[in-house]
Every structure is written in C-alpha cells, then in structure tokens.
Protein backbone atom coordinates (compact mmCIF):
# COMPACT_ATOMS: atom_id res chain seq x y z
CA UNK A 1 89.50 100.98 100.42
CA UNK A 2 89.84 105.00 99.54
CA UNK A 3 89.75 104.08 95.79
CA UNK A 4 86.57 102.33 96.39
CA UNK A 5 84.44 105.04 98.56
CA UNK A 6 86.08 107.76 95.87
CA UNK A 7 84.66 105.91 93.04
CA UNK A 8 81.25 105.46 95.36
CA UNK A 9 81.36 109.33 95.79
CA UNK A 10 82.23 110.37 92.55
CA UNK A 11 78.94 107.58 91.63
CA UNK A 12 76.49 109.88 94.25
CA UNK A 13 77.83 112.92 92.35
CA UNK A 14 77.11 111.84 89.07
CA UNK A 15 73.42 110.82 90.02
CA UNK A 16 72.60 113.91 91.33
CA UNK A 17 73.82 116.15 88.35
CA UNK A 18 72.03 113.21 86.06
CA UNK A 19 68.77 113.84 88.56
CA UNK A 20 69.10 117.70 88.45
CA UNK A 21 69.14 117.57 84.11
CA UNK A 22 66.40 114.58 84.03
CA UNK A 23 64.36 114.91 87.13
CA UNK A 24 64.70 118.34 88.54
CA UNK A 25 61.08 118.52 90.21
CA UNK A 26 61.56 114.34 91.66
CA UNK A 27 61.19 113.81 95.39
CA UNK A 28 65.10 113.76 95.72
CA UNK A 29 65.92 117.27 94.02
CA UNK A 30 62.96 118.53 96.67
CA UNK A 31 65.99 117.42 99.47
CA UNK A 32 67.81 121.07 98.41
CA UNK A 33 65.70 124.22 99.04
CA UNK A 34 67.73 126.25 96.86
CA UNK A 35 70.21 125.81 93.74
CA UNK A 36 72.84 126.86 96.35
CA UNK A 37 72.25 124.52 98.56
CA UNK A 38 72.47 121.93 95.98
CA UNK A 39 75.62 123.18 94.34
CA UNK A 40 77.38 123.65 98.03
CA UNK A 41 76.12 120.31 98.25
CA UNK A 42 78.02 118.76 95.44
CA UNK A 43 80.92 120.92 95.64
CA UNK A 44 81.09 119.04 99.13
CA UNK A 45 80.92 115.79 97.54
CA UNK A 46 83.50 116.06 95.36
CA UNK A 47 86.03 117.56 97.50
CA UNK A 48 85.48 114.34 99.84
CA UNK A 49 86.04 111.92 96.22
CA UNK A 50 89.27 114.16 96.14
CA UNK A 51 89.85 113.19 99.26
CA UNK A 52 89.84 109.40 99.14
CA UNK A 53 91.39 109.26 95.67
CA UNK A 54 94.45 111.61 97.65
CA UNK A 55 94.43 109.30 100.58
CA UNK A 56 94.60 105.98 98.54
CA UNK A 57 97.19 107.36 96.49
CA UNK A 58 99.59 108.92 99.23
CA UNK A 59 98.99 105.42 101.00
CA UNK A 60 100.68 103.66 97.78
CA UNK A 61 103.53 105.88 97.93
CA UNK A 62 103.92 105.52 101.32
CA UNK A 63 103.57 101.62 101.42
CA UNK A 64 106.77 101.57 99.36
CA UNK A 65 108.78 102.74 101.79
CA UNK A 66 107.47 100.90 104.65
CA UNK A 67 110.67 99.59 107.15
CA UNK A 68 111.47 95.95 106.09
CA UNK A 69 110.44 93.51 108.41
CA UNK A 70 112.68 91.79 110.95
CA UNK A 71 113.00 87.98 111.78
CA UNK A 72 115.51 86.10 114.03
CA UNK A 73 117.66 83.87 111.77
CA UNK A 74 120.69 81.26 112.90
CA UNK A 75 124.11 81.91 110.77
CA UNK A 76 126.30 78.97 111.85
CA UNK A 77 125.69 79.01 115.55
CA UNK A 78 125.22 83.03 116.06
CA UNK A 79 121.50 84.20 116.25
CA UNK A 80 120.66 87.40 114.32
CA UNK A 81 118.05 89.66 113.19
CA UNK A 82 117.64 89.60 109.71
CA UNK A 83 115.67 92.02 107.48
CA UNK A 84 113.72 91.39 104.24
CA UNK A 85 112.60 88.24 102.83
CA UNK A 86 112.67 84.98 104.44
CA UNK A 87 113.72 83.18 101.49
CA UNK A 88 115.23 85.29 99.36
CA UNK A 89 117.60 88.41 100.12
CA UNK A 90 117.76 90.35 103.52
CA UNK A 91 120.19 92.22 105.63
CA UNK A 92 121.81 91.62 109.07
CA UNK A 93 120.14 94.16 111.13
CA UNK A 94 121.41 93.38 114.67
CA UNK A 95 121.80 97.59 115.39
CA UNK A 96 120.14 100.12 114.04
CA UNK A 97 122.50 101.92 111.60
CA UNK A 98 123.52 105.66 112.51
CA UNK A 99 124.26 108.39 110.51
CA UNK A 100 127.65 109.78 109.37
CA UNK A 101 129.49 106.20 110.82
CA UNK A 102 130.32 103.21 109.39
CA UNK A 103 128.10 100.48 109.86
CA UNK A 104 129.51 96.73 108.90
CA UNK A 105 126.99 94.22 108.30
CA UNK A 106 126.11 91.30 105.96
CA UNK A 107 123.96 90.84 102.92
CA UNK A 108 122.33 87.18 102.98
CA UNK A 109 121.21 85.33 100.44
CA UNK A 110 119.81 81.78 99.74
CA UNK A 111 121.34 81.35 96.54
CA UNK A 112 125.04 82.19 95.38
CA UNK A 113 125.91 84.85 93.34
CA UNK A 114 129.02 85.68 92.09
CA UNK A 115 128.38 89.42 91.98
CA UNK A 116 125.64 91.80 93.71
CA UNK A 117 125.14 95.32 93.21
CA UNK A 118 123.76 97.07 95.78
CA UNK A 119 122.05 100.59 95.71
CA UNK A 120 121.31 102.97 98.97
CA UNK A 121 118.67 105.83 98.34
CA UNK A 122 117.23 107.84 100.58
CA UNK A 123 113.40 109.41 100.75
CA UNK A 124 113.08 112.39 99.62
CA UNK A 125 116.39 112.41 98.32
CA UNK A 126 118.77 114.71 100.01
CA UNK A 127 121.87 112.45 100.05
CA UNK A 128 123.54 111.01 96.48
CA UNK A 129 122.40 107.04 96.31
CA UNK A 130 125.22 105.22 97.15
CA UNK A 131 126.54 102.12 95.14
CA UNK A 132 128.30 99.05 96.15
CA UNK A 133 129.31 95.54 94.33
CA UNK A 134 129.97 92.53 96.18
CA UNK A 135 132.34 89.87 95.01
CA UNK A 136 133.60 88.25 98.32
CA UNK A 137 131.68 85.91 99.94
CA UNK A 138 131.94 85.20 103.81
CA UNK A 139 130.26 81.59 104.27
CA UNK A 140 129.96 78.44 101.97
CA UNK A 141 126.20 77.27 103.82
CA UNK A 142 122.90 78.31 103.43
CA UNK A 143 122.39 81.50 104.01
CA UNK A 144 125.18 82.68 102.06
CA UNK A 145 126.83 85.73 103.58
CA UNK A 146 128.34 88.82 101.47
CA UNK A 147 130.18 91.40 103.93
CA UNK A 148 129.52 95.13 103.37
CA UNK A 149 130.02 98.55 104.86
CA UNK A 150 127.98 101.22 104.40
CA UNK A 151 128.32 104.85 105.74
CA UNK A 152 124.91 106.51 105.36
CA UNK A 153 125.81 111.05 104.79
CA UNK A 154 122.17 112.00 106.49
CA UNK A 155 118.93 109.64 108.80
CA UNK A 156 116.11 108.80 107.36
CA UNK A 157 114.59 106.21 105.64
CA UNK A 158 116.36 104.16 103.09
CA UNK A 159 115.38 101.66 100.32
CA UNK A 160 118.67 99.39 99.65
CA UNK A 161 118.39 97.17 96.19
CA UNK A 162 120.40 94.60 95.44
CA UNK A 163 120.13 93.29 92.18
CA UNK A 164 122.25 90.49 90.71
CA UNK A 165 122.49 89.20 87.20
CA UNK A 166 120.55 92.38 86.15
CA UNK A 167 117.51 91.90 88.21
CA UNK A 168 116.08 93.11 91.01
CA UNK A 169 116.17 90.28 94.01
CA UNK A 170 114.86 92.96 96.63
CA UNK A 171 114.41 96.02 98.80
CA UNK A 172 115.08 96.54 101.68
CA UNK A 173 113.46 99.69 103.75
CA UNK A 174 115.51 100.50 106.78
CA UNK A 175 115.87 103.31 108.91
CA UNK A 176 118.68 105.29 109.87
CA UNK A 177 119.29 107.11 112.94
C-alpha cells in the first residue's frame, strides 16, 4: 500500500514540474502565488514519496522477522504448541525460551529426514549464529520428532532454519526472553 501512494506522489510531482515547463500561466500553476510557494510545495511532496517508499520498505524487512505463528498440535497423546507451518516444519514451543539456559525442545516434521541442519541467528546480530545437525529421531508417526537443545548467548528475536537435503524447509521467528 506505501509503494502504491509513493508511486501516486512521485506521479503528482511529476505533473506539476511537467505543468510548470508546459503550462506555467494554466489555471493550476495560478494555485502557487509565488515560485516559493511552489517549490516548498514540491519539496513537500517528495519528502512524503520518500516517506511511503521508506515505510513500505522497512515494512518488508520487518515482515521477515515476524514471530512464527503458534497452533495446538497432538504428539502421541500429549497436546502441544507448535510453531511454524502446519504441514511442513515447526518447533515445539510449549515455553518461551530464555536467555543464557538451556532450552530442550523438538523439531517436527511431516516427512523423515535422515539429517537436518539447523541454523539460530539473531536480529541485528549481536550473538554468533549457532549451528546444529540432527541425526536422531524421537518418534516413528506422523509428526516425526527430532530432539534438540539450544542455549540462546543474548534475547531477542531469532530466525531458526532448518534445511535438509540442501534446501531450505523453513523459518522459524521466535522470541527469546
């Protein structure tokens, strides 16, 4: 939506310069009563185009680190909340993971794999990414369930990948406390 009223703004801004070059004595121009008003004017519309292009682009970057979302899910007979995607790969989330102590949870995923790797990183950096591979796999069923620990060194947000087979399944955005 910014994109859009930037590229309407930057449209206004362009008609008026084309007006003041083509048509500088057309009922329009006679809107500004002096060439400063006009410039102040434009000057003003252009810092607003800066604007939205600024706010649609700060809203892509922040969209990618948007917190997972949650959903209940049933492993065996044990109700948990589950982060990622529903059909793909998530994370047990049933605390919210704190920083500087272990936290033991389970990667699920609705295929096997014989092998995931698993990167942490954090916004804005700050902390090294940390690295994991999973080999051992806790259940046999649908979900399939791959123990890990992490400890996260600082809170904040963190995007965890898990790739397998050398591509990306996911990421998952959590938070750390």
């Amino acid at each position: 939506m910014f994109l859009v009223l930037g590229i309407v703004m930057l449209i206004t801004f362009a008609i008026f310069i084309i007006l003041y070059f083509v048509a500088p004595h057309s009922e329009m121009m006679h809107a500004f009563e002096t060439k400063k008003s006009f410039v102040l004017a434009q000057a003003v519309i252009l810092g607003v185009a800066a604007y939205f292009f600024g706010a649609h682009f700060n809203g892509l970057h922040e969209a990618e680190w948007r917190e997972s979302w949650t959903y209940p899910v049933t492993i065996g007979s044990e109700p948990v909340t589950y982060a990622g995607s529903k059909t793909n790969v998530g994370i047990v989330m049933n605390e919210r993971p704190q920083a500087d102590e272990q936290y033991e949870t389970e990667i699920l995923t609705w295929a096997p794999y014989e092998e995931l790797k698993l990167e942490a990183t954090r916004k804005w950096g700050g902390a090294d990414p940390l690295n994991k591979i999973l080999t051992e796999q806790a259940s046999e069923n649908v979900p399939y369930a791959y123990p890990v620990t992490f400890q996260f060194p600082k809170e904040g947000t963190w995007k965890i990948s898990i790739i397998a087979d050398g591509n990306k399944l996911n990421e998952i955005i959590i938070r750390v406390d």
